[in-house]
Protein backbone atom coordinates (compact mmCIF):
# COMPACT_ATOMS: atom_id res chain seq x y z
CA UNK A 1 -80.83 161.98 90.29
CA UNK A 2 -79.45 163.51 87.02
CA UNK A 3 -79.19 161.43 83.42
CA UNK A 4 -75.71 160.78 83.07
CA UNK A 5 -76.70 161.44 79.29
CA UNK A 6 -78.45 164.56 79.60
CA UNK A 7 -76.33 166.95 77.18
CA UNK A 8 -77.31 169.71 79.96
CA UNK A 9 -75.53 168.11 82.70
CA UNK A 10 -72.34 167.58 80.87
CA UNK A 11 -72.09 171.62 79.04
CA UNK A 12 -73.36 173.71 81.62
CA UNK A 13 -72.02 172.18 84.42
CA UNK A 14 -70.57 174.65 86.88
CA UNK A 15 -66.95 173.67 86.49
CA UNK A 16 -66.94 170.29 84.66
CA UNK A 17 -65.55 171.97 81.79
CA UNK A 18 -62.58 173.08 83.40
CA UNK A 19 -61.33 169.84 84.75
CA UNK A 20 -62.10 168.21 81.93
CA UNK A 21 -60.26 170.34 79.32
CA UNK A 22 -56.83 170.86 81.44
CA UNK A 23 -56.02 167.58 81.01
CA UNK A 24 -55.54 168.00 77.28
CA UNK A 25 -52.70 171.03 77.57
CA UNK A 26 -50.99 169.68 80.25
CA UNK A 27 -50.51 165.98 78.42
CA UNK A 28 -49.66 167.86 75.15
CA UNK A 29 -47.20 169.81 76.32
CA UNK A 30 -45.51 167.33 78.57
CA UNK A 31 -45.00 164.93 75.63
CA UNK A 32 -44.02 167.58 73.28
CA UNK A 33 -41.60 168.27 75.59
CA UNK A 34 -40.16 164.63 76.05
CA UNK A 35 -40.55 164.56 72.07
CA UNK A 36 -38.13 167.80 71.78
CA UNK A 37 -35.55 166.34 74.57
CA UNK A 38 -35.76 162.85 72.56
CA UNK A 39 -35.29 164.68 68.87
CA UNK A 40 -32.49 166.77 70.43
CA UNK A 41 -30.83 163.42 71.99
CA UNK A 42 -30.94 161.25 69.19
CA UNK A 43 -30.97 163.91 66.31
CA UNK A 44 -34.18 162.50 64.52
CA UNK A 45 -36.45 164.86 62.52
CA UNK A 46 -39.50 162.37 63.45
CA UNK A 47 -39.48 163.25 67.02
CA UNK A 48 -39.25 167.07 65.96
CA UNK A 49 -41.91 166.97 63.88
CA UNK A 50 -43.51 165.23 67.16
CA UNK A 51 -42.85 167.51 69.47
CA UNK A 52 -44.23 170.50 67.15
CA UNK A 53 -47.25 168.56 66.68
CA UNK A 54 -48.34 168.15 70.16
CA UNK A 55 -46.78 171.71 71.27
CA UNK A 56 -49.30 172.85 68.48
CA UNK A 57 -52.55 171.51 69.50
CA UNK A 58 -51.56 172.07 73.25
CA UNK A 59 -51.18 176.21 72.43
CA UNK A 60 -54.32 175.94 71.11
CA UNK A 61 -56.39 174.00 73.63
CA UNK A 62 -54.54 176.27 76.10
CA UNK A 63 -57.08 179.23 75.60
CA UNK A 64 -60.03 177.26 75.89
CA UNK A 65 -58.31 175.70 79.20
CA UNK A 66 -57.71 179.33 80.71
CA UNK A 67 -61.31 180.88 79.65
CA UNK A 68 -63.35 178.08 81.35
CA UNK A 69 -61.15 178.13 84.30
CA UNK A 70 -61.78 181.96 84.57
CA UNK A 71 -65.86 180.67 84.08
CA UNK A 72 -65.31 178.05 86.81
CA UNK A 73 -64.19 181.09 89.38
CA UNK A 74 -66.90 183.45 88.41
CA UNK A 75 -69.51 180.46 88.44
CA UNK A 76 -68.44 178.15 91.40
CA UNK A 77 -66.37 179.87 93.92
CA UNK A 78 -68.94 182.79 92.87
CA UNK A 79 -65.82 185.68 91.54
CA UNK A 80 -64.73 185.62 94.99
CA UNK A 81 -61.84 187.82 95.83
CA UNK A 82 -58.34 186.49 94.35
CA UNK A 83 -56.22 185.33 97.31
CA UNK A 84 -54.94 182.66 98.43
CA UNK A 85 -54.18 179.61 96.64
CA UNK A 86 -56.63 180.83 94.27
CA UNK A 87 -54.61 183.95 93.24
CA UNK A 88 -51.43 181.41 93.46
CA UNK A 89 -52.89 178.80 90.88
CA UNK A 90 -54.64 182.10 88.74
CA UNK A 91 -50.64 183.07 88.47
CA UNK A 92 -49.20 179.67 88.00
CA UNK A 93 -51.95 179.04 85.09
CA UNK A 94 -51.38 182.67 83.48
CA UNK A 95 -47.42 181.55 83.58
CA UNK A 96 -48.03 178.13 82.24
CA UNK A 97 -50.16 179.46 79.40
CA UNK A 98 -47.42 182.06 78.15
CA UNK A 99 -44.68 179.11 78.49
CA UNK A 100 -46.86 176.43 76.90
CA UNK A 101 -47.67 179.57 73.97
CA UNK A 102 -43.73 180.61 73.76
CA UNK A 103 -42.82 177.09 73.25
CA UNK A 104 -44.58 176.28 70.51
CA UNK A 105 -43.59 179.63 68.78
CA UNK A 106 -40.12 178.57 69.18
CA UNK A 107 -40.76 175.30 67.24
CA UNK A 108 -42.93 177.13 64.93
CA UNK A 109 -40.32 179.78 64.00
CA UNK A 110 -37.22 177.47 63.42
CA UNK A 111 -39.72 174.66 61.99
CA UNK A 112 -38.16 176.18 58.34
CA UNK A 113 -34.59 175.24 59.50
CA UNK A 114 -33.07 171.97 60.35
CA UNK A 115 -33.00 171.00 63.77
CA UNK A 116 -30.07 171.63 64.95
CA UNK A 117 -30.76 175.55 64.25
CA UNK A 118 -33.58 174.95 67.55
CA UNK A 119 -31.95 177.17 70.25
CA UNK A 120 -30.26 175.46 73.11
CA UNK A 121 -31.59 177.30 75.69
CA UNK A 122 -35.33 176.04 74.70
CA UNK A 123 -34.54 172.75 76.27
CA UNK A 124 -34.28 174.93 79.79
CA UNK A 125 -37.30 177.24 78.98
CA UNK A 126 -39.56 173.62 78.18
CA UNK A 127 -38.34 172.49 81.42
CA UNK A 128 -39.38 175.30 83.44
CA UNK A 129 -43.33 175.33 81.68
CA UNK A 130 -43.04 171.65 82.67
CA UNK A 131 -42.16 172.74 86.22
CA UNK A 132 -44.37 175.52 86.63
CA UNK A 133 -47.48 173.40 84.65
CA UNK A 134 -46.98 170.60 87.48
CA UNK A 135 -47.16 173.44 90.00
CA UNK A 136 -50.43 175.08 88.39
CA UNK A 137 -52.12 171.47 88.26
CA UNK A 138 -51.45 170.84 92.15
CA UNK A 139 -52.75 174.01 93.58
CA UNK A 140 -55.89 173.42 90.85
CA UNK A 141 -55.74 170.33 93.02
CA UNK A 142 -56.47 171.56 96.17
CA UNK A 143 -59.39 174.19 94.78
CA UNK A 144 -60.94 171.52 93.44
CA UNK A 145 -60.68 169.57 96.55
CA UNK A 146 -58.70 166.11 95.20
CA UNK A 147 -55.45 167.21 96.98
CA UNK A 148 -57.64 168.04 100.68
């Protein structure tokens, strides 16, 4: 039996990484996005300043997210051949990544501007990385065997 505290069996862990990490983009960006619809409803700078906040820190963990996934399919399914729901969730998390990335540059670049200078059509957009984020998590579902 392994020591739950053993700094080995946490780091190089096959996969752990991976399903640890995801969780942090996917929250991030799913409340940045209810922050954005809420500043956008009621008008309020706070909830902009929210919503850039957590759309920040989820671009960034969103690399770290990607690489170990990448690490997880080279390590544990041993760089099998991309087919499959493999190839579908390696799509869906390539997708997710550029939304989740696009997002926040669309905050970041109108950040200067007062809020109602946000485009309209990034309400839409946020909806769709939402959409296609929910997607990526339920095929990473089935690869990792929780949705069997």
């Amino acid at each position: 039996m392994t020591n739950p505290f053993d700094w080995r069996t946490v780091l190089l862990a096959k996969h752990a990484q991976h399903v640890v990490l995801i969780h942090f983009p996917i929250a991030l960006f799913t409340v940045g996005v209810a922050f954005d619809g809420i500043a956008a409803w009621t008008k309020k700078e706070i909830f902009a300043t929210a919503a850039l906040c957590n759309l920040t820190v989820a671009a960034i963990v969103v690399a770290p997210a990607v690489f170990t996934g990448i690490l997880a399919w080279q390590w544990q399914l041993e760089g099998q051949r991309l087919k499959g729901i493999l190839l579908y969730h390696l799509v869906a998390a390539i997708g997710s990544a550029l939304l989740i990335v696009f997002n926040w540059w669309i905050h970041f670049r109108f950040r200067r501007q007062p809020l109602s200078a946000l485009p309209t059509w990034r309400l839409p957009v946020e909806l769709v990385g939402v959409m296609l984020v929910i997607v990526t998590g339920h095929l990473g579902g089935f690869l990792s065997g929780v949705n069997t």
